[in-house]
N, C-alpha and C. Protein backbone atom coordinates (compact mmCIF):
# COMPACT_ATOMS: atom_id res chain seq x y z
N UNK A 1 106.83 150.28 87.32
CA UNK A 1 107.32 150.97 88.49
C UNK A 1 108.51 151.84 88.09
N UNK A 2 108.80 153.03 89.14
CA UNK A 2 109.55 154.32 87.93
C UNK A 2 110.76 153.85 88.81
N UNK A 3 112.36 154.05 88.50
CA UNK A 3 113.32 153.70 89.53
C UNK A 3 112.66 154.59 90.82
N UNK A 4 113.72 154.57 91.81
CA UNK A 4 113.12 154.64 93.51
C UNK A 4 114.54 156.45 93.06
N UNK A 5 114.52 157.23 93.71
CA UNK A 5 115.00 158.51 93.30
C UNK A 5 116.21 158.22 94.40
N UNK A 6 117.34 158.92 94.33
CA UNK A 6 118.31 158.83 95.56
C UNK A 6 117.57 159.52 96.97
N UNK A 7 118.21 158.65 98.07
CA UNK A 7 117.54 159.24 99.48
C UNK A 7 118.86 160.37 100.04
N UNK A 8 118.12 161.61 100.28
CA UNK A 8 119.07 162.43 100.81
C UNK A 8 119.98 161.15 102.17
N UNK A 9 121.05 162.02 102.35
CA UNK A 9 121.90 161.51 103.55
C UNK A 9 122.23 162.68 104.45
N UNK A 10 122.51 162.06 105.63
CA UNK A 10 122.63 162.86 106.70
C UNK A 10 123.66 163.82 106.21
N UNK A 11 124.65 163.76 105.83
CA UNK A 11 126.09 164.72 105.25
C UNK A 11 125.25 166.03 104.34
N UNK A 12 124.11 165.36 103.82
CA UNK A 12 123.25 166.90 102.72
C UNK A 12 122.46 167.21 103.38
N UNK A 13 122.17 167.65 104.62
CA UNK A 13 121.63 168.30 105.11
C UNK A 13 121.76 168.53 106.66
N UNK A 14 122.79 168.37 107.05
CA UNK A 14 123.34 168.48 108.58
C UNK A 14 123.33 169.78 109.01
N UNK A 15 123.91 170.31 109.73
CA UNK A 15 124.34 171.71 110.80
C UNK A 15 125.53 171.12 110.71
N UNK A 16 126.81 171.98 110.18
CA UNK A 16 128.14 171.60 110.52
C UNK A 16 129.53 172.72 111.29
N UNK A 17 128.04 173.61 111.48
CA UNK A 17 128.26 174.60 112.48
C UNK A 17 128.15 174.06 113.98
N UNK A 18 128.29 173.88 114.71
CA UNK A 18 127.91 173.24 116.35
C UNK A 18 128.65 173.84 117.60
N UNK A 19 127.99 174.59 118.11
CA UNK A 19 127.67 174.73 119.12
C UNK A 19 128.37 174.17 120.52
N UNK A 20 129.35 173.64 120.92
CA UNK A 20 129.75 172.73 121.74
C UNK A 20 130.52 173.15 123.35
N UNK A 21 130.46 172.32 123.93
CA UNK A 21 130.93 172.32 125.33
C UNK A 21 132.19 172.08 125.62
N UNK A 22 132.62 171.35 126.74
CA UNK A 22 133.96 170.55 127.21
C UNK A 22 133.35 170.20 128.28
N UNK A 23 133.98 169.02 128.34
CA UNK A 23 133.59 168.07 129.25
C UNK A 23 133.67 168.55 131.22
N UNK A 24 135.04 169.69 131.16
CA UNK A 24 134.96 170.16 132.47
C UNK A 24 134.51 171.14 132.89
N UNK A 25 133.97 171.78 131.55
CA UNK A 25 132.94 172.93 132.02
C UNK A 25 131.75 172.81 132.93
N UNK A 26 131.84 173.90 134.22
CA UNK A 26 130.79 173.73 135.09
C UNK A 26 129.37 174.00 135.19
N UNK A 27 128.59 173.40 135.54
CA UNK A 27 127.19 173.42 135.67
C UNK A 27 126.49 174.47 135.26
N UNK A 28 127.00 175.57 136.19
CA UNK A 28 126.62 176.91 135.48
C UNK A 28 127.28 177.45 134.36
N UNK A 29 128.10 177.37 134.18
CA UNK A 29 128.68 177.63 132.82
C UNK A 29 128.05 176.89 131.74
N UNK A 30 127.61 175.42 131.80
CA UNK A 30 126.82 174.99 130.66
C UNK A 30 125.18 175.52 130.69
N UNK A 31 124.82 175.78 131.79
CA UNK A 31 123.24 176.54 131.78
C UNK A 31 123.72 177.99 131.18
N UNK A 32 124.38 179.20 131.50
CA UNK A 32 124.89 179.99 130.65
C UNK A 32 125.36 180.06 129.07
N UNK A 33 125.94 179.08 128.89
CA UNK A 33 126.48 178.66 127.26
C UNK A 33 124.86 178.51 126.71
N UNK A 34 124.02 177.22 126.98
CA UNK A 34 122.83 177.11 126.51
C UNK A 34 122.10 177.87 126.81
N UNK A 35 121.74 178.99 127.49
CA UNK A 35 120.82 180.23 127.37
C UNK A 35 121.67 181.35 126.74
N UNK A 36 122.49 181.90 126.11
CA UNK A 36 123.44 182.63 125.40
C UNK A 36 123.30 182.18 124.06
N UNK A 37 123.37 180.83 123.64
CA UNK A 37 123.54 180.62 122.38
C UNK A 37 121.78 180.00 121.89
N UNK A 38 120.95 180.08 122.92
CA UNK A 38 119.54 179.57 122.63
C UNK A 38 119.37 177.92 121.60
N UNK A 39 120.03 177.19 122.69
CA UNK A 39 120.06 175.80 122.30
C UNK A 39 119.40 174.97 123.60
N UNK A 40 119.07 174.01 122.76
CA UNK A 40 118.38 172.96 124.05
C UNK A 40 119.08 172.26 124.45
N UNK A 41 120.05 171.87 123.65
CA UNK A 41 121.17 170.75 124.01
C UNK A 41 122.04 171.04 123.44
N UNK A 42 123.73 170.30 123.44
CA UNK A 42 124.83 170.68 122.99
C UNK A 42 125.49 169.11 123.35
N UNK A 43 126.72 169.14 122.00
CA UNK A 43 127.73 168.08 122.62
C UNK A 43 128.61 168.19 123.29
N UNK A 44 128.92 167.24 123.79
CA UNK A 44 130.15 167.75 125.03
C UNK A 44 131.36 166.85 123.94
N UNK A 45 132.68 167.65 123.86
CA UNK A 45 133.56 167.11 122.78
C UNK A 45 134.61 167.26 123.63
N UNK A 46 135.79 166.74 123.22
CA UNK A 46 137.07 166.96 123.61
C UNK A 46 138.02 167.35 122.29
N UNK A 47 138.72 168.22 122.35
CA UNK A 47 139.89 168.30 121.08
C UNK A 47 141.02 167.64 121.28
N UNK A 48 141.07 166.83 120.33
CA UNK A 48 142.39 166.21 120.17
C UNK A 48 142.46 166.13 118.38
N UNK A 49 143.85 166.56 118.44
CA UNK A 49 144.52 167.06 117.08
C UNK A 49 143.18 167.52 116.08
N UNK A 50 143.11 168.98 116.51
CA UNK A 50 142.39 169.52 115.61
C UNK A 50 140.90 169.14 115.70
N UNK A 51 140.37 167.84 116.07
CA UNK A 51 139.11 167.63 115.64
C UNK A 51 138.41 167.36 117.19
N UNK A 52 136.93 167.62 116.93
CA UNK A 52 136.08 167.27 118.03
C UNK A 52 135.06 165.64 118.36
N UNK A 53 136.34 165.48 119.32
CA UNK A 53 135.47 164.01 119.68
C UNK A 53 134.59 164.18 120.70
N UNK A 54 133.73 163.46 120.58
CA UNK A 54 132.40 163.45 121.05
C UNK A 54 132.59 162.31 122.07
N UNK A 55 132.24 163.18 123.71
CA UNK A 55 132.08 162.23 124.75
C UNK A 55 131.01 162.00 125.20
N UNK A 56 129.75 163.17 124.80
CA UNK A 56 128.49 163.23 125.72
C UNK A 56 127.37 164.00 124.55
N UNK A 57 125.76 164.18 125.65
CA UNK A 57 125.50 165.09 124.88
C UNK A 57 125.10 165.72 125.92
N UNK A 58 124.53 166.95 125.86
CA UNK A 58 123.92 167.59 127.55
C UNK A 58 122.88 168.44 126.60
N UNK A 59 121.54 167.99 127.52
CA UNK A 59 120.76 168.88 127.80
C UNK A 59 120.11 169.83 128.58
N UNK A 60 118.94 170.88 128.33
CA UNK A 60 118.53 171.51 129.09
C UNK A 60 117.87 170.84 130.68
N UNK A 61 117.24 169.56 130.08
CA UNK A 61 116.58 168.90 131.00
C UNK A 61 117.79 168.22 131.99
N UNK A 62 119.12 167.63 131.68
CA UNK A 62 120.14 167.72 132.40
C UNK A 62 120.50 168.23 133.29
N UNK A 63 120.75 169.45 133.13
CA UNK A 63 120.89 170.80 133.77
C UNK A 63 120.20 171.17 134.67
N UNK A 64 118.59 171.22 134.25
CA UNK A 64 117.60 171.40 135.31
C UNK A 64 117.51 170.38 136.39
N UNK A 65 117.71 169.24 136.28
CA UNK A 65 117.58 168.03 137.12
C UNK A 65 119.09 168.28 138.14
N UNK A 66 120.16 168.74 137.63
CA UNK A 66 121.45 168.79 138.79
C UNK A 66 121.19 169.80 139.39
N UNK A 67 121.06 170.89 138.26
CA UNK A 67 120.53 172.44 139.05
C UNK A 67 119.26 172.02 140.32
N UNK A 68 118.30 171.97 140.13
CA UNK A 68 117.20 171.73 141.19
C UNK A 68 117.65 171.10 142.46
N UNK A 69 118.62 169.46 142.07
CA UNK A 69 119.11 168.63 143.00
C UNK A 69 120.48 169.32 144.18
N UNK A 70 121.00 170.55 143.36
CA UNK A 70 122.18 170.99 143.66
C UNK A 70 121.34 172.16 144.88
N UNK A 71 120.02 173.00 144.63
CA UNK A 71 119.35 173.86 145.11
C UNK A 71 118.91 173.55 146.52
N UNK A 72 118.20 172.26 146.09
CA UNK A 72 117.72 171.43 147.26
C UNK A 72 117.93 170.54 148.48
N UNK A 73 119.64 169.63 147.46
CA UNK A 73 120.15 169.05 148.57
C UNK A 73 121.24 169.86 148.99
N UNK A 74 122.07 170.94 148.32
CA UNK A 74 122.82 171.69 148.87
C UNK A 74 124.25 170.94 147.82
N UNK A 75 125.44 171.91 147.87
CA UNK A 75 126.13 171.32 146.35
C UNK A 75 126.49 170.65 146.75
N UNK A 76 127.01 169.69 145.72
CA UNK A 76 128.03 168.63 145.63
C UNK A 76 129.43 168.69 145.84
N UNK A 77 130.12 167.42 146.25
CA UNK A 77 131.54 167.65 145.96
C UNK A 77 131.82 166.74 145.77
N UNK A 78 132.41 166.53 144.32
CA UNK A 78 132.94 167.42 143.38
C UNK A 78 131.99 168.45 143.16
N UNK A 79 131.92 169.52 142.57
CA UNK A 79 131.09 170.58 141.41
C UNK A 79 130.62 169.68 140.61
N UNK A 80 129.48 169.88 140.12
CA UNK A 80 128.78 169.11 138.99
C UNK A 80 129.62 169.76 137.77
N UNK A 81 129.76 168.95 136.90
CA UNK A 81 130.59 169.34 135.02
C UNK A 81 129.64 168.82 134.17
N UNK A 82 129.71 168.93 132.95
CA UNK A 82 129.22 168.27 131.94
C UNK A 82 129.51 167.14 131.97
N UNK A 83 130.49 166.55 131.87
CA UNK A 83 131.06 165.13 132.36
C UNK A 83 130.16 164.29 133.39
N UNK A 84 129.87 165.47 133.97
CA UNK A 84 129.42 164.20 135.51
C UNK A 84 127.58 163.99 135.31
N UNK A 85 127.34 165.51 134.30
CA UNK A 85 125.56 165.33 133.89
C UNK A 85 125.47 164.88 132.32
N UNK A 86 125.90 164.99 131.87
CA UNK A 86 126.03 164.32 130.61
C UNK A 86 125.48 162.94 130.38
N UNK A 87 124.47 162.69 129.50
CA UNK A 87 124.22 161.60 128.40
C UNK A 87 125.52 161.08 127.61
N UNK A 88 126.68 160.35 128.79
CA UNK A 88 127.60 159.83 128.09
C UNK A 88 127.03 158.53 126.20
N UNK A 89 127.57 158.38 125.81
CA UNK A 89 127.10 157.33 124.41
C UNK A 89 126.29 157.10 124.15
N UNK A 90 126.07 158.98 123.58
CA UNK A 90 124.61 159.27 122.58
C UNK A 90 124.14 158.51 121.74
N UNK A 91 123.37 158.37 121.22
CA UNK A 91 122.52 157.99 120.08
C UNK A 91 123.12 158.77 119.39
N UNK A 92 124.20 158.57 118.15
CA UNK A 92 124.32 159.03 117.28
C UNK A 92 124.20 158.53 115.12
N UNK A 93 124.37 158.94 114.17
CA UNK A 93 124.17 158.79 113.04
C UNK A 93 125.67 158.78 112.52
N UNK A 94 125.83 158.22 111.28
CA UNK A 94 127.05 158.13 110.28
C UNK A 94 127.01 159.05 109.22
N UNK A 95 127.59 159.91 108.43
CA UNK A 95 127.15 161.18 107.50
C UNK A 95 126.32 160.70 106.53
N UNK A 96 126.75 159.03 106.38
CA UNK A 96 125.85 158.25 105.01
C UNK A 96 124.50 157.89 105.64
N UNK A 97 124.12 158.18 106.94
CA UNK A 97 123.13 157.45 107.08
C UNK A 97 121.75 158.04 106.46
N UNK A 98 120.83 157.25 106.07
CA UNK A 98 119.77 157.65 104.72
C UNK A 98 118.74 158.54 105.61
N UNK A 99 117.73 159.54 104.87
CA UNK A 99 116.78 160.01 105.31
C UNK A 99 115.93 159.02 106.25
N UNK A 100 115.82 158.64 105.88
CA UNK A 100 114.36 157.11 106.29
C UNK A 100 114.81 156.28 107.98
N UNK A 101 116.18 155.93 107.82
CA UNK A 101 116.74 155.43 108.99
C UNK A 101 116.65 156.62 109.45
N UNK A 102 117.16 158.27 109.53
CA UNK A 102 117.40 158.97 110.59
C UNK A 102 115.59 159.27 111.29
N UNK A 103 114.57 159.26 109.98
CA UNK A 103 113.27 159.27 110.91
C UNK A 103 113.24 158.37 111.79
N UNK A 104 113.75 157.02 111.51
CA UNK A 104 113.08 156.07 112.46
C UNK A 104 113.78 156.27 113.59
N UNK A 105 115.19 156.65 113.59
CA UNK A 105 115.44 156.96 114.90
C UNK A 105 114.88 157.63 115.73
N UNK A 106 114.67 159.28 115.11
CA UNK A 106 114.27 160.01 115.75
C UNK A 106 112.54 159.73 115.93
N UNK A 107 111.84 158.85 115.84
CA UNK A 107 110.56 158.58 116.67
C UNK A 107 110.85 157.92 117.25
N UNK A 108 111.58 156.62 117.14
CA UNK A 108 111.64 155.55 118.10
C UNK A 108 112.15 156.03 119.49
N UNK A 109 112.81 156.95 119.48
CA UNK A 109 113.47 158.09 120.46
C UNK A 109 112.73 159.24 121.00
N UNK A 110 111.97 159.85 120.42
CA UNK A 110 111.55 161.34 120.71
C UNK A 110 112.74 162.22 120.93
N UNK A 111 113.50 162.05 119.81
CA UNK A 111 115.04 162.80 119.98
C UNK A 111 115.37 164.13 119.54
N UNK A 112 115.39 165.38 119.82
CA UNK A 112 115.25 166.73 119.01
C UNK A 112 116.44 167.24 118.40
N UNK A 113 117.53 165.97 118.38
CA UNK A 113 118.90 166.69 117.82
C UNK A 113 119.58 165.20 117.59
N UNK A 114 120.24 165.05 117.08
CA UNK A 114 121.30 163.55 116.11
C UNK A 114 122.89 164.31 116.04
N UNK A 115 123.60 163.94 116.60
CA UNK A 115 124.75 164.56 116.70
C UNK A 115 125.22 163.38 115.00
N UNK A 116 126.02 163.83 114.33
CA UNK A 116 126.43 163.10 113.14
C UNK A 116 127.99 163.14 113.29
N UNK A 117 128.64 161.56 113.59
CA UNK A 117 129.73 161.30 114.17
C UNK A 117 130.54 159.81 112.98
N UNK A 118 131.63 160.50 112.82
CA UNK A 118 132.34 159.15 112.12
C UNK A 118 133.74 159.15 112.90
N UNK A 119 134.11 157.74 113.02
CA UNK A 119 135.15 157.30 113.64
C UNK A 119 135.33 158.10 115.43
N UNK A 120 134.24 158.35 115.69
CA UNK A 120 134.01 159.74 117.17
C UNK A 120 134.75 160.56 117.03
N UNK A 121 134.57 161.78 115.86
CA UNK A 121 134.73 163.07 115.47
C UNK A 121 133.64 163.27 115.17
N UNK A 122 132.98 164.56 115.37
CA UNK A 122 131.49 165.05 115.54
C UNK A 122 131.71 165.88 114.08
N UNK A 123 130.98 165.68 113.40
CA UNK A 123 131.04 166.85 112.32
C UNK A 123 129.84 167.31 112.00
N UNK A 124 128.94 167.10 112.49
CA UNK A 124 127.65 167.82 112.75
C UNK A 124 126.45 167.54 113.42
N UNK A 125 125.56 167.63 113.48
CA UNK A 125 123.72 167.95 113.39
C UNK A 125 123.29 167.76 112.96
N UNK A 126 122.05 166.73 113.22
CA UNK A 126 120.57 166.70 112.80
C UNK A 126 119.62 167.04 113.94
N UNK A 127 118.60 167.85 113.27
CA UNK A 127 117.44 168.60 114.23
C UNK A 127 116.39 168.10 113.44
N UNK A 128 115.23 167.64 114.48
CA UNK A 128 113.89 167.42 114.30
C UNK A 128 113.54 168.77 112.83
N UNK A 129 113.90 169.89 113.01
CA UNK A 129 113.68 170.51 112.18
C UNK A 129 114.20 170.44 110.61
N UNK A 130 115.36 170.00 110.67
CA UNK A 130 116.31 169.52 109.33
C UNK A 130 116.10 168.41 109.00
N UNK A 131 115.35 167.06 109.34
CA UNK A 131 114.49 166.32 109.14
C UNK A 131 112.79 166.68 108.11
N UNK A 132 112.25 167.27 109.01
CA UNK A 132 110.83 167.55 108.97
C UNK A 132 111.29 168.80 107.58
N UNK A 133 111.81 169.14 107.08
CA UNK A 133 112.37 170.29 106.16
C UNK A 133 112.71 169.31 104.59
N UNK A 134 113.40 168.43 105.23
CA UNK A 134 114.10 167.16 104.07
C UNK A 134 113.36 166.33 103.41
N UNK A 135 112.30 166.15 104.52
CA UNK A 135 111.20 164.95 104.23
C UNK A 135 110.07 165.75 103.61
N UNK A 136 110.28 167.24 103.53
CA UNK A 136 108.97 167.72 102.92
C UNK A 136 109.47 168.18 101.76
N UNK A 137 111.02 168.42 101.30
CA UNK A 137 111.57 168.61 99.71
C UNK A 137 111.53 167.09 99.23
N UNK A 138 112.06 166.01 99.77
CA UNK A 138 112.07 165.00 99.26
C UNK A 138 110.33 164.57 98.96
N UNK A 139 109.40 164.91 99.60
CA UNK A 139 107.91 164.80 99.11
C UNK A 139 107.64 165.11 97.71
N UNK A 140 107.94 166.09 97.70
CA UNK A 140 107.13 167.73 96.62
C UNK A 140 108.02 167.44 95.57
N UNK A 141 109.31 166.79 95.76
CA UNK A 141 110.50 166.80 94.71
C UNK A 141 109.92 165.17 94.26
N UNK A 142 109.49 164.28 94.34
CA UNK A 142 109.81 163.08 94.24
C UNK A 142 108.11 162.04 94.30
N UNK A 143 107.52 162.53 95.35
CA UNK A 143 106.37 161.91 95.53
C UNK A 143 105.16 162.35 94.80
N UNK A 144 105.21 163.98 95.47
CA UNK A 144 104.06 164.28 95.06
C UNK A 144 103.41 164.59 93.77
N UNK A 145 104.22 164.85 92.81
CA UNK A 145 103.86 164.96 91.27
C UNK A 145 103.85 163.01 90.78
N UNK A 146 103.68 162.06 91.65
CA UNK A 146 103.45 161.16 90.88
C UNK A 146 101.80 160.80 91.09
N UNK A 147 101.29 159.69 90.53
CA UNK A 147 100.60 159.13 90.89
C UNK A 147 100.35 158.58 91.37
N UNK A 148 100.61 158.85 92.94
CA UNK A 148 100.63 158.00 94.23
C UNK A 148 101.16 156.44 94.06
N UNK A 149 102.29 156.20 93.39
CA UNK A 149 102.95 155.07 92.55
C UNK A 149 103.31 154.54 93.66
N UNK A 150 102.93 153.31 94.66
CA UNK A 150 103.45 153.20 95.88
C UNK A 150 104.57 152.37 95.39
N UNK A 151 105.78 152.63 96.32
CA UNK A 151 107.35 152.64 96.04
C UNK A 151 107.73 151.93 97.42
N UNK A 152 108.45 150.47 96.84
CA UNK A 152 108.77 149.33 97.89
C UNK A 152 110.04 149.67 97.97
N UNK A 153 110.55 149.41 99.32
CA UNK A 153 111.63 150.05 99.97
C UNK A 153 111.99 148.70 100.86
N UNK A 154 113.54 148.55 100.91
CA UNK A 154 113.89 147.98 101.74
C UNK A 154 113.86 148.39 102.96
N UNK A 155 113.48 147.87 103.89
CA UNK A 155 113.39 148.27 105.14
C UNK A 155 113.62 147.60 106.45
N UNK A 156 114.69 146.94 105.52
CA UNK A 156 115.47 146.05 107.09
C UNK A 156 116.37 146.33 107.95
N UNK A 157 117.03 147.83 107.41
CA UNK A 157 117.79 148.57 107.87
C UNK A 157 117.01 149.77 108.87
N UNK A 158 116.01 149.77 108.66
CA UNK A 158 115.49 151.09 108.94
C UNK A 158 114.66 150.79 110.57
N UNK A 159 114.40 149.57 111.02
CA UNK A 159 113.13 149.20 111.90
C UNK A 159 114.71 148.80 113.09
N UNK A 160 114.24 149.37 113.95
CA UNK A 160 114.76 149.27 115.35
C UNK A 160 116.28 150.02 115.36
N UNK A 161 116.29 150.98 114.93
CA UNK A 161 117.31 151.34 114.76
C UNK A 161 117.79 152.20 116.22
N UNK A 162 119.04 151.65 117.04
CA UNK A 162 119.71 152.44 117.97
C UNK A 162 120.93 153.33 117.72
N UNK A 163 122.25 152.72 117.03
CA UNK A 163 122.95 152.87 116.80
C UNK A 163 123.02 152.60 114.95
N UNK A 164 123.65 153.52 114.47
CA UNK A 164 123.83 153.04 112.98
C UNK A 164 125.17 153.08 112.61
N UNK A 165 125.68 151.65 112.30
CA UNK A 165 126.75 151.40 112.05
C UNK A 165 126.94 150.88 110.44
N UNK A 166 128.45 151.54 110.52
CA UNK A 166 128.88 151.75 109.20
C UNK A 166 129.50 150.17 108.87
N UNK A 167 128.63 149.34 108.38
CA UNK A 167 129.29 147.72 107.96
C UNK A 167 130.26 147.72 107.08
N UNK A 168 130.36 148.72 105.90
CA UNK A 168 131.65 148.37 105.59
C UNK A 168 132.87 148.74 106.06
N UNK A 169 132.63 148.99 106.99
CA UNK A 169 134.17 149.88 107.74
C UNK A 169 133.95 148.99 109.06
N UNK A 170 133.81 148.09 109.63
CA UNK A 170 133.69 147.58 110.18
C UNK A 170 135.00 146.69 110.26
């Protein structure tokens, strides 16, 4: 059996560009931000000293569900914010977390974005697409020139995964 090759981590291949909100930005202002910047979703962060902590995540489908409710039953009061439609305590990843765990999340989920968060400072992105991109260099780089050498993997980390926490910092 040949050694097992290193597994990319979320930190080598993230988005550390992002896209982001504030938590008191209004309803329409977050349907505007996400049709302007052609995103489906976004985090909702707060700044404190310099860095972006992560309170939420908001999506399109968010939006549409207050928007419609706001159309129909007539507005609210308060104003709807990101805050108040928001997916408060996302499903998020650790920068170390391995290729293999971030798939299983993202099926066990049907999730199209992984906000990548340490100590709740956001420092990037994972997309269904930066996944499906990783898992097909890590193929072609690693698998596919062997002889279908099947390669045992621990995988006690990887099965039911909600949250991935960093045990040694614990």
């Amino acid at each position: 059996m040949t050694d097992q090759p290193a597994t990319p981590v979320a930190s080598d291949f993230m988005t550390t560009h992002v896209e982001v909100v504030t938590p008191d930005m209004h309803l329409s202002d977050v349907i505007h931000f996400l049709l302007k910047h052609h995103v489906s979703n976004a985090p909702v962060v707060e700044l404190k000293d310099g860095k972006k902590i992560l309170q939420g995540f908001i999506s399109e489908h968010d939006c549409l569900c207050a928007l419609s409710d706001e159309v129909f039953f007539g507005f609210p009061s308060p104003p709807q914010t990101a805050r108040t439609i928001m997916t408060a305590h996302p499903i998020c990843i650790a920068p170390h977390t391995d290729l293999f765990s971030i798939v299983s999340v993202f099926n066990s989920h049907k999730l199209r974005h992984l906000p990548v968060v340490e100590n709740g400072h956001l420092l990037g992105i994972v997309s269904r697409h930066d996944i499906l991109k990783e898992m097909d260099e890590y193929y072609k780089k690693n698998l596919h020139h062997q002889d279908h050498e099947r390669m045992l993997r621990d995988t006690s980390q990887t099965f039911n995964l909600r949250f991935t926490i960093d045990r040694d910092h614990e």
